[in-house]
Protein backbone atom coordinates (compact mmCIF):
# COMPACT_ATOMS: atom_id res chain seq x y z
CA UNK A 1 -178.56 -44.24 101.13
CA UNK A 2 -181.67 -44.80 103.66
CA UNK A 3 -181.47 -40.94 104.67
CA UNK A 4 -180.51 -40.06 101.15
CA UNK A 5 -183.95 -41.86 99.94
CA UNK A 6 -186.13 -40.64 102.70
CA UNK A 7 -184.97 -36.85 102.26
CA UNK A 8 -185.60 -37.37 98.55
CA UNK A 9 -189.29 -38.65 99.45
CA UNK A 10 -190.21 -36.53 102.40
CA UNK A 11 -189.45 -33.45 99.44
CA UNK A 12 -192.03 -34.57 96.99
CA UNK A 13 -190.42 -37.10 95.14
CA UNK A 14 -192.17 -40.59 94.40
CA UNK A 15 -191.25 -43.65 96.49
CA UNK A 16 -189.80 -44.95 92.94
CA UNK A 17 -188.23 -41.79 92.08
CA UNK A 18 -186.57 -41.14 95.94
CA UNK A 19 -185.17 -44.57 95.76
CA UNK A 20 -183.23 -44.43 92.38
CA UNK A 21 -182.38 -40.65 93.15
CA UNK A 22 -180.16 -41.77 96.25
CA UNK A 23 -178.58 -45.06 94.14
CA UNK A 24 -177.63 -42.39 91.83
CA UNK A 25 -176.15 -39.97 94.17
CA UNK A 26 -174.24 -43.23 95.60
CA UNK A 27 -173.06 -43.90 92.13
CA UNK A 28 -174.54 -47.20 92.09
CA UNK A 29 -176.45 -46.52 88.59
CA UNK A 30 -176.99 -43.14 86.65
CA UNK A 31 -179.05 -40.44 86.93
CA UNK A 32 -180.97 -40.99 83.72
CA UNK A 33 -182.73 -43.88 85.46
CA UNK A 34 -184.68 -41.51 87.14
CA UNK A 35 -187.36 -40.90 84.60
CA UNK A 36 -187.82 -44.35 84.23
CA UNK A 37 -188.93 -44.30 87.87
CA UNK A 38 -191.40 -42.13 87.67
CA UNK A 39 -193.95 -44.48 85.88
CA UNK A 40 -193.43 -47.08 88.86
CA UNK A 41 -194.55 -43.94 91.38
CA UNK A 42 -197.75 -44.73 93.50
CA UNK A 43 -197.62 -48.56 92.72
CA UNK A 44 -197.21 -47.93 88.72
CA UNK A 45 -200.33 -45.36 89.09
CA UNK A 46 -202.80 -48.00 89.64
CA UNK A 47 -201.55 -48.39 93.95
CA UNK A 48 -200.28 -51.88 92.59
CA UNK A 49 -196.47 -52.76 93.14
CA UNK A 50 -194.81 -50.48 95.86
CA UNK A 51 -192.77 -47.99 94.11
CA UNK A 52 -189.96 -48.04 96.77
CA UNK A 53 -190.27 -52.19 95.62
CA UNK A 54 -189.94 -51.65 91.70
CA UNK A 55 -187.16 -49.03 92.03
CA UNK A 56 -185.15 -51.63 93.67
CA UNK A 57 -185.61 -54.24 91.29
CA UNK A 58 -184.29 -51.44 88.48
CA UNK A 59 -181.69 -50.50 90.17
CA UNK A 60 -180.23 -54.65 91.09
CA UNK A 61 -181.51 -54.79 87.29
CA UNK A 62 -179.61 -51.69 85.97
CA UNK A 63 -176.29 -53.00 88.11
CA UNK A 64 -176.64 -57.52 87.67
CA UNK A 65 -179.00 -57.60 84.81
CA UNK A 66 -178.56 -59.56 81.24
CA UNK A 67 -175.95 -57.72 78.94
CA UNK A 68 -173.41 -58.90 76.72
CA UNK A 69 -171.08 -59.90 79.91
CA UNK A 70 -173.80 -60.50 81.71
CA UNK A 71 -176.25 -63.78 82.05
CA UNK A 72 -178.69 -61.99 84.53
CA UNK A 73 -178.50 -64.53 87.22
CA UNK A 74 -177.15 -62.95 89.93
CA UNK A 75 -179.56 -59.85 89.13
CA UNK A 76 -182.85 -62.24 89.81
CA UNK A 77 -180.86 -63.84 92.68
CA UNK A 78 -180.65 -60.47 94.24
CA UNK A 79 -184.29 -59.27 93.20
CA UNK A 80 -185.21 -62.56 94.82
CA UNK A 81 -183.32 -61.64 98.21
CA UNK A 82 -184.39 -58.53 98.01
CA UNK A 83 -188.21 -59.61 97.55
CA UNK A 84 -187.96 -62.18 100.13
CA UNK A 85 -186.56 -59.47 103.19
CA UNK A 86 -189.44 -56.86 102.14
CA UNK A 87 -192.37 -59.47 102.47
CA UNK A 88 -190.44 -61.19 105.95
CA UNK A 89 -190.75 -57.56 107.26
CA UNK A 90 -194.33 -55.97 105.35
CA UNK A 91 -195.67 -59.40 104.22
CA UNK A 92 -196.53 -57.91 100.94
CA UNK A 93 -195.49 -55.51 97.97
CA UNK A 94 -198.87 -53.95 96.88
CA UNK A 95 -199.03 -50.47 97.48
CA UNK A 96 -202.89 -50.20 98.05
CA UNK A 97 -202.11 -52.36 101.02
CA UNK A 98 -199.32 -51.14 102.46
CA UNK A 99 -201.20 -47.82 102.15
CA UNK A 100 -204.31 -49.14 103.46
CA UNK A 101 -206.29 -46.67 105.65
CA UNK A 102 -205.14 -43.69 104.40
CA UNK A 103 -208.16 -42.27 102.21
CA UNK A 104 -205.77 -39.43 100.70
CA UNK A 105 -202.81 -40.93 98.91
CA UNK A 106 -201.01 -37.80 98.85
CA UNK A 107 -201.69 -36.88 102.64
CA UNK A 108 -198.45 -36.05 104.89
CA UNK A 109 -199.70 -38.97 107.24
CA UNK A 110 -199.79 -41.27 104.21
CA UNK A 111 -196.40 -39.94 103.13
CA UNK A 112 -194.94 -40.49 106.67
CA UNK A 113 -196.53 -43.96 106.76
CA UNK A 114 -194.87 -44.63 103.51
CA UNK A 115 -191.09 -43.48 104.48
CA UNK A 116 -190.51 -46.24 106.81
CA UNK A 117 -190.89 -48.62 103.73
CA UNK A 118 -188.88 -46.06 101.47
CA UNK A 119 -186.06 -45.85 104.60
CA UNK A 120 -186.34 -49.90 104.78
CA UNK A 121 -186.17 -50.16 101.20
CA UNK A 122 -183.58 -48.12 100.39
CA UNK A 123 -181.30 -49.53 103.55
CA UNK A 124 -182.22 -53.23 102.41
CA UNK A 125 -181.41 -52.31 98.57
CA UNK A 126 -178.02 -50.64 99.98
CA UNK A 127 -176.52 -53.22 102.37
CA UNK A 128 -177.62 -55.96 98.79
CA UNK A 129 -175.53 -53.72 96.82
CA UNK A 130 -172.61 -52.95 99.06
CA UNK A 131 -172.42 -56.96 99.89
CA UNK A 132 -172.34 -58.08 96.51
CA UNK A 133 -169.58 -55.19 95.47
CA UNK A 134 -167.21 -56.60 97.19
CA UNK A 135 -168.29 -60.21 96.39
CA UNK A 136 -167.88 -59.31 92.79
């Protein structure tokens, strides 16, 4: 899913938007969650949340969250694990400073910079998702 995510990004596609792209192509969630992603793209437009962040929290959402079998625990248990690995690794989730220093957002250097988090993100969200699969 990592390379799946980072081609997605590296071809114009938002953080947000790369990340539930490759979930989709894994068949972890559909396809029409990727318009929803678009409004989390660049930290929600305002350089706030890290897209590659949110998109992983809709797609544990989309898979664990609150239905009519579902109570939604194990969906803010996993958002929660999820959270807690990002921040051990990039100590926080806001965009403008995980972007910090790069005075174009939509530079190639900025983009670069980002992918690592996309690639980590998408990896993280992945091995989450595969673990719990077959703990299900």
């Amino acid at each position: 899913m990592k390379d799946l995510a980072v081609k997605y990004f590296m071809e114009g596609y938002s953080c947000s938007e790369s990340i539930v792209q490759a979930a989709a192509d894994k068949g972890y969630i559909s396809y029409d969650a990727l318009s929803i992603a678009t409004s989390f793209s660049g930290g929600m437009g305002a350089r706030c949340l890290c897209g590659a962040v949110a998109a992983a929290q809709m797609v544990i959402g989309a898979m664990y969250g609150k239905n009519s079998s579902r109570d939604g625990k194990q969906a803010r248990a996993l958002a929660k694990q999820f959270y807690e690995n990002f921040t051990d690794k990039y100590k926080v989730t806001c965009c403008k400073v995980l972007s910090a220093g790069f005075e174009d957002f939509h530079s190639p250097e900025r983009r670069r910079h980002c992918s690592s988090m996309v690639a980590y993100s998408a990896d993280l969200l992945d091995n989450i998702l595969k673990t719990n699969l077959v703990n299900s």
